[in-house]
Protein backbone atom coordinates (compact mmCIF):
# COMPACT_ATOMS: atom_id res chain seq x y z
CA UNK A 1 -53.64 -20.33 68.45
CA UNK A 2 -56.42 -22.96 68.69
CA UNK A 3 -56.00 -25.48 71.72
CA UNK A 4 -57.39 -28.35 69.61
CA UNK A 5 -59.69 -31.22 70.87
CA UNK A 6 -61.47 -34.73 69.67
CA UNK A 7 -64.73 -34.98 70.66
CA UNK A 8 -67.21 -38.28 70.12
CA UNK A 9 -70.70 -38.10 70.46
CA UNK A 10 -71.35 -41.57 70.38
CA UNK A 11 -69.34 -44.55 70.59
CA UNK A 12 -67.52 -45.31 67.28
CA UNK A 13 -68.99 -42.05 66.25
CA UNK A 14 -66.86 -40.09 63.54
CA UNK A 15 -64.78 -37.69 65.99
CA UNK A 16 -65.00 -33.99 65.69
CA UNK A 17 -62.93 -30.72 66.33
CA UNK A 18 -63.55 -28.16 68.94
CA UNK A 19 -61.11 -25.44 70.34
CA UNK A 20 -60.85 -26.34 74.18
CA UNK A 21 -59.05 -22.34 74.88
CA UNK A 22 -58.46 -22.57 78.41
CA UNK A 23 -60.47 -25.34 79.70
CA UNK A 24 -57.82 -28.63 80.90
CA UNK A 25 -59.45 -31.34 79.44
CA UNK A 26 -58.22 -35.02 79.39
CA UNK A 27 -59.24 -38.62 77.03
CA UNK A 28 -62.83 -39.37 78.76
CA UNK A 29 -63.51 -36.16 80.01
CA UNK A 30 -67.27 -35.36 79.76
CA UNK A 31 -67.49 -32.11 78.04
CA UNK A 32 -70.49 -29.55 76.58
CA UNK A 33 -70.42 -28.05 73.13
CA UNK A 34 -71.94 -25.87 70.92
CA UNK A 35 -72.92 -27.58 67.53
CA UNK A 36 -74.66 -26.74 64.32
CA UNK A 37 -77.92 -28.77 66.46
CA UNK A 38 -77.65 -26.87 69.63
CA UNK A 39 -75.88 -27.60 72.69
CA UNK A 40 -74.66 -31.22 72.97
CA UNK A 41 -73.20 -33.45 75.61
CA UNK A 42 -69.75 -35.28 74.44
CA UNK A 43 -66.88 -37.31 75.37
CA UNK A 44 -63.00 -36.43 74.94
CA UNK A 45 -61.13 -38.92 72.96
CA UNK A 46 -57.98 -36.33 71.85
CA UNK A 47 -56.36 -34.55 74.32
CA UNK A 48 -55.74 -30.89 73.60
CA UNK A 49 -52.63 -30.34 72.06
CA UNK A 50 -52.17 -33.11 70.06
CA UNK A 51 -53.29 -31.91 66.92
CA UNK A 52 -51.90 -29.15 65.10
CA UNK A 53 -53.72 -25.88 64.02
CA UNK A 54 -54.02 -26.61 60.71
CA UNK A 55 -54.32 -30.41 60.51
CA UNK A 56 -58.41 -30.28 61.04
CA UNK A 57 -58.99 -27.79 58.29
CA UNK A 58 -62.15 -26.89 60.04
CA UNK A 59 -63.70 -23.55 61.65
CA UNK A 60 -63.62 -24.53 65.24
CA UNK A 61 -66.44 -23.82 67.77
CA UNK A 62 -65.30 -23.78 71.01
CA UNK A 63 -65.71 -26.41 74.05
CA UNK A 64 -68.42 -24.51 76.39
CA UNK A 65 -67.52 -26.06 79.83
CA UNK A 66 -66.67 -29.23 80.96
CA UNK A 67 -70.00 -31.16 81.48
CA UNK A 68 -71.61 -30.75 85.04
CA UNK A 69 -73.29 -33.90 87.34
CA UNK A 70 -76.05 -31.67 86.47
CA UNK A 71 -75.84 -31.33 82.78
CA UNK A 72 -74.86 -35.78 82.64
CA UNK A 73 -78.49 -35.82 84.35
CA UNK A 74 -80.11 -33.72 82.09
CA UNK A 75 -78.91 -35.91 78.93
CA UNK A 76 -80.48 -39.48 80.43
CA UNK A 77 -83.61 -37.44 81.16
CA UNK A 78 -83.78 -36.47 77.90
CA UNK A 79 -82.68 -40.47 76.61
CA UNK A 80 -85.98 -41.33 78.55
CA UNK A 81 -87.82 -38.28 76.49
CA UNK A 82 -86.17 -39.37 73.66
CA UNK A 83 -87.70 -42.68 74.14
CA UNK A 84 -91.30 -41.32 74.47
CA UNK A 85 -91.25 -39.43 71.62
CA UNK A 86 -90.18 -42.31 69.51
CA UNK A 87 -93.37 -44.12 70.54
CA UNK A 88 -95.64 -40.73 69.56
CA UNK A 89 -93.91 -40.27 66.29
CA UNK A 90 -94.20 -44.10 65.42
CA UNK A 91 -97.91 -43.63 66.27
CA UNK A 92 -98.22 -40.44 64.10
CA UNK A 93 -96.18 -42.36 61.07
CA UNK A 94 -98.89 -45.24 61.21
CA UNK A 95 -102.08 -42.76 60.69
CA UNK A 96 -100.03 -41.16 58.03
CA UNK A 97 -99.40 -44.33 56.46
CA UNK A 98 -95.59 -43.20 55.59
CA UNK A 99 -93.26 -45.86 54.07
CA UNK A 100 -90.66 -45.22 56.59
CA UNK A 101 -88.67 -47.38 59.47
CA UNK A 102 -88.26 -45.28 62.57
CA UNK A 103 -85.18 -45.62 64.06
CA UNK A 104 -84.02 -43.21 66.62
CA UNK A 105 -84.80 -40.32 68.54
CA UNK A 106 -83.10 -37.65 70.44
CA UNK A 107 -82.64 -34.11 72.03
CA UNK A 108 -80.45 -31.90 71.71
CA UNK A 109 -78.97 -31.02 75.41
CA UNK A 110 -80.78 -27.60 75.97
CA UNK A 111 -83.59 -29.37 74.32
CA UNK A 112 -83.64 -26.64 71.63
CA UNK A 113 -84.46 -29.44 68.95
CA UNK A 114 -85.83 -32.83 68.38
CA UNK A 115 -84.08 -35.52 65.93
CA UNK A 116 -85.90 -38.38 63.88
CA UNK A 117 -83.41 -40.92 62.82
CA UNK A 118 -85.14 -43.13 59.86
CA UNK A 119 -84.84 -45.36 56.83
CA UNK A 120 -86.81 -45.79 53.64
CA UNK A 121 -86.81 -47.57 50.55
CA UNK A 122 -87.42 -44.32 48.17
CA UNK A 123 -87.84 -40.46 49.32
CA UNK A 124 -90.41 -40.22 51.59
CA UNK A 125 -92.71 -36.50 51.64
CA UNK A 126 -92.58 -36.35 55.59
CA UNK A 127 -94.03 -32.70 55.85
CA UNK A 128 -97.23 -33.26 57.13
CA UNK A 129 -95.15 -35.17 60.03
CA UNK A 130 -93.11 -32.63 60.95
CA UNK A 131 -95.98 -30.32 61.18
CA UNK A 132 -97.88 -32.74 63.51
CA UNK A 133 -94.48 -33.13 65.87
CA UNK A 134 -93.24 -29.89 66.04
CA UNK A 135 -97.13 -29.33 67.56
CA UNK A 136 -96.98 -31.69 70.00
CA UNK A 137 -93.56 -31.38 71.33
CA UNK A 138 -93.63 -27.55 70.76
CA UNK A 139 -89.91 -27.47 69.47
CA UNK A 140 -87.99 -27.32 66.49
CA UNK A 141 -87.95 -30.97 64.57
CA UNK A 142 -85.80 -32.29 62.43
CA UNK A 143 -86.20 -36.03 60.43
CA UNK A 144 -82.95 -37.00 59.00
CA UNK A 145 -83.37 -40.22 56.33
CA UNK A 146 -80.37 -42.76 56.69
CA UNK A 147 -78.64 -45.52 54.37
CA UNK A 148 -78.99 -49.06 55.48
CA UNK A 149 -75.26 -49.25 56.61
CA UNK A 150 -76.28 -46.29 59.08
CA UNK A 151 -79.21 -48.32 60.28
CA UNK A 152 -77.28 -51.19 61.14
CA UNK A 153 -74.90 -48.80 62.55
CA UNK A 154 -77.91 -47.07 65.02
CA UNK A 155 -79.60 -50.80 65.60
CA UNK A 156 -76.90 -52.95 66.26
CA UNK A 157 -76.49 -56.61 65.78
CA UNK A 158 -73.56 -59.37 65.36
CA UNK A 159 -71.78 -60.48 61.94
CA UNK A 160 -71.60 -64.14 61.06
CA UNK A 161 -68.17 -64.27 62.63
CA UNK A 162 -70.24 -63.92 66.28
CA UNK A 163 -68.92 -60.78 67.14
CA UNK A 164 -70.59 -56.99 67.53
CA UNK A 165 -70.79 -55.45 64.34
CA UNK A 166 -67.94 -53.50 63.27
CA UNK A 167 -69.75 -50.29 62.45
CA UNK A 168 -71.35 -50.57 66.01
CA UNK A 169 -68.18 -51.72 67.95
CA UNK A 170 -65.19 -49.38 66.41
CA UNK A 171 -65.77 -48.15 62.59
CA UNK A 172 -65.96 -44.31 62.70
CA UNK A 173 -66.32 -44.32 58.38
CA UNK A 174 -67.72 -46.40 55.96
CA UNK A 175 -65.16 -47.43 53.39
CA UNK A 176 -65.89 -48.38 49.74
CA UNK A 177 -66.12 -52.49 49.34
CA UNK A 178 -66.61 -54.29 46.31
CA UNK A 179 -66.39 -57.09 44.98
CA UNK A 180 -63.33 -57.42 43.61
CA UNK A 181 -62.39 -57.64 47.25
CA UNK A 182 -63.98 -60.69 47.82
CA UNK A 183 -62.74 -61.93 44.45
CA UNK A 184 -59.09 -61.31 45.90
CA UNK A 185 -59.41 -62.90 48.82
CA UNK A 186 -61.27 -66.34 46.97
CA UNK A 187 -64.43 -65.61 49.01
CA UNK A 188 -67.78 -67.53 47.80
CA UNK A 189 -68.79 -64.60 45.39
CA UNK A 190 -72.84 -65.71 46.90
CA UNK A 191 -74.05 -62.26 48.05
CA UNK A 192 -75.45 -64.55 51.15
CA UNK A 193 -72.08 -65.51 52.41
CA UNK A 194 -70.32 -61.84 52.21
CA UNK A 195 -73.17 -59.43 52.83
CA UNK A 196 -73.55 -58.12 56.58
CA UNK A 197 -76.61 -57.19 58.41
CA UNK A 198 -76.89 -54.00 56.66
CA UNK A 199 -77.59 -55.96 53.43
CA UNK A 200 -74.12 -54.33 51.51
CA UNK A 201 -71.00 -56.43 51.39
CA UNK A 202 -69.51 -56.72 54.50
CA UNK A 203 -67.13 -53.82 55.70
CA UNK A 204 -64.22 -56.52 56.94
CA UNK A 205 -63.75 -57.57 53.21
CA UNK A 206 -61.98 -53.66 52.77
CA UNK A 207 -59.45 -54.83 56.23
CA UNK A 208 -57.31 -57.46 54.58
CA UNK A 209 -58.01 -56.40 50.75
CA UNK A 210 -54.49 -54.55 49.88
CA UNK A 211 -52.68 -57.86 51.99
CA UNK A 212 -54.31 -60.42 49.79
CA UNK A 213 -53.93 -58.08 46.69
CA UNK A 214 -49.67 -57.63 47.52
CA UNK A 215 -49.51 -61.57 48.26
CA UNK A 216 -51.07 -63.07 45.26
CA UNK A 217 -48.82 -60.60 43.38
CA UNK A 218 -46.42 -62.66 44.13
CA UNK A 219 -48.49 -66.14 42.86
CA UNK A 220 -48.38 -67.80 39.50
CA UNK A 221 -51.36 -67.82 38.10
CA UNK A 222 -53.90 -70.00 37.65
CA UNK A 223 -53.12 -71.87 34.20
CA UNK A 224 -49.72 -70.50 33.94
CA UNK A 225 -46.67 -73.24 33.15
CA UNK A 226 -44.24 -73.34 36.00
CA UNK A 227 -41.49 -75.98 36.84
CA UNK A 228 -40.97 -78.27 39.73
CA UNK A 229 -38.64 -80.63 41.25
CA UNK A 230 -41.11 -83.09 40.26
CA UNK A 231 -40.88 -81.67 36.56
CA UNK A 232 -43.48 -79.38 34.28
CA UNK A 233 -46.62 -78.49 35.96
CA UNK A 234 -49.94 -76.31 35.13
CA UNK A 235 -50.70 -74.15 38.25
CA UNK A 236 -54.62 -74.67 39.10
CA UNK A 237 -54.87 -73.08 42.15
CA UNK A 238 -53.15 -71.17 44.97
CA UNK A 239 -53.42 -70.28 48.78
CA UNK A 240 -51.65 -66.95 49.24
CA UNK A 241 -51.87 -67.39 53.07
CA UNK A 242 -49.99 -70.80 53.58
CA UNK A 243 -47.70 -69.55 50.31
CA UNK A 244 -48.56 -72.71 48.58
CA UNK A 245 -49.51 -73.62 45.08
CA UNK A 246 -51.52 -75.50 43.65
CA UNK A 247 -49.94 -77.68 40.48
CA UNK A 248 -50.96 -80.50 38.00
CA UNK A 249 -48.36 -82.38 36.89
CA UNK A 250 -48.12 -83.53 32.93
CA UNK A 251 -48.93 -86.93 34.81
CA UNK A 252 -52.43 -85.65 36.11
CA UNK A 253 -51.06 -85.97 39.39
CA UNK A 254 -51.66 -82.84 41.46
CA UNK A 255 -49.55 -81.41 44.59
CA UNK A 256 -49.56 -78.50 46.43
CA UNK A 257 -45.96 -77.20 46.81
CA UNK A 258 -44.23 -74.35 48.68
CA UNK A 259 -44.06 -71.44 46.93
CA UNK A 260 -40.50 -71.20 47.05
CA UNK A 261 -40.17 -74.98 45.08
CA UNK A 262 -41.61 -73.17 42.00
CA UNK A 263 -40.19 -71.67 39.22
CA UNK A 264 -41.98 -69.68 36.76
């Protein structure tokens, strides 16, 4: 039976599935796997044992070793590689005169392959690049094209609530957003005001949508007759948060009232 295992490569990284067998691993443990890119450096965030055999649905590989001081040193040798072959491929991309954004680099740990991380507007023919890198560096390369929420993701930067981006600081998975989100929630519907870095509505309109959505359920709405202590009203507006409503009296006087202090 498979001794199960999260791994993260990166931090808020999706989390992945290896079979630890016999190795005693614990949450933080440095560990070195086997992965469809070669031999890679990661970090436990699952203890073995806590997930059953069948909850992953995957074909596990299993965890090599735990990761050595010397294997730890290898990886930030290879970040500083990493770094240098970012500046030759940039270089390369300008003489080819590619419409692309590079936007990270890096090595697999038994530096078996080489990664390009970039963005584009449209499909970009990036053969004549490849050939020209996998001469210089004299290993297998590989240029993987991202979406703009995964750029933000690799960049980083801060939201217009001052804190780290989401994606960056915690998100593992993108989650559909729309707008009806927004709409829910009686957010500004300017693209401006609820669009993140990445350009696409901002991810923390998804964390509060099914709240919103539940508690104006429970609102008149806007237009609807409804009576008051004060007598007949037209509802013209609501605040699901405070539970308050919004009412305009046959008078033309307006009043916001508990929820509670209208019937409808």
């Amino acid at each position: 039976m498979a001794n199960i295992t999260g791994i993260r490569f990166k931090k808020a990284g999706k989390i992945y599935y290896f079979d630890a067998g016999d190795i005693s691993l614990q949450v933080d443990d440095s560990v070195v796997v086997k992965t469809s890119r070669g031999m890679e450096l990661g970090h436990v965030v699952i203890e073995p044992g806590q997930i059953g055999a069948n909850d992953t649905g995957e074909s596990l590989s299993p965890v090599v070793r735990k990761a050595e001081p010397e294997d730890i040193a290898k990886e930030e040798e290879l970040n500083v590689k990493a770094q240098e072959a970012l500046v030759e491929c940039a270089k390369m991309i300008e003489e080819l005169n590619l419409p692309m954004k590079l936007l990270s680099a890096e090595y697999s740990l038994d530096s078996s392959r080489l990664t390009f991380l970039f963005s584009a507007e449209e499909r970009v023919d990036f053969r004549e690049l490849v050939r020209r890198l996998s001469g210089r560096f004299k290993i297998r390369v590989e240029l993987r094209q991202v979406g703009s929420r995964d750029e933000a993701k690799l960049l980083g930067s801060y939201g217009r609530c001052g804190r780290e981006l989401c994606c960056r600081n915690f998100l593992t998975e993108f989650t559909p957003v729309s707008i009806k989100m927004a709409k829910e929630q009686n957010l500004p519907l300017n693209p401006m005001k609820i669009s993140g870095a990445c350009g696409r509505l901002m991810c923390c309109l998804s964390f509060e949508g099914e709240q919103y959505k539940a508690m104006k359920e429970k609102m008149p709405k806007v237009g609807q007759r409804v009576s008051t202590k004060m007598g007949e009203a037209t509802v013209v507006g609501s605040n699901p948060l405070k539970e308050t409503v919004m009412v305009e009296l046959d008078s033309e006087a307006t009043a916001e009232l508990p929820l509670d202090e209208v019937s409808y």
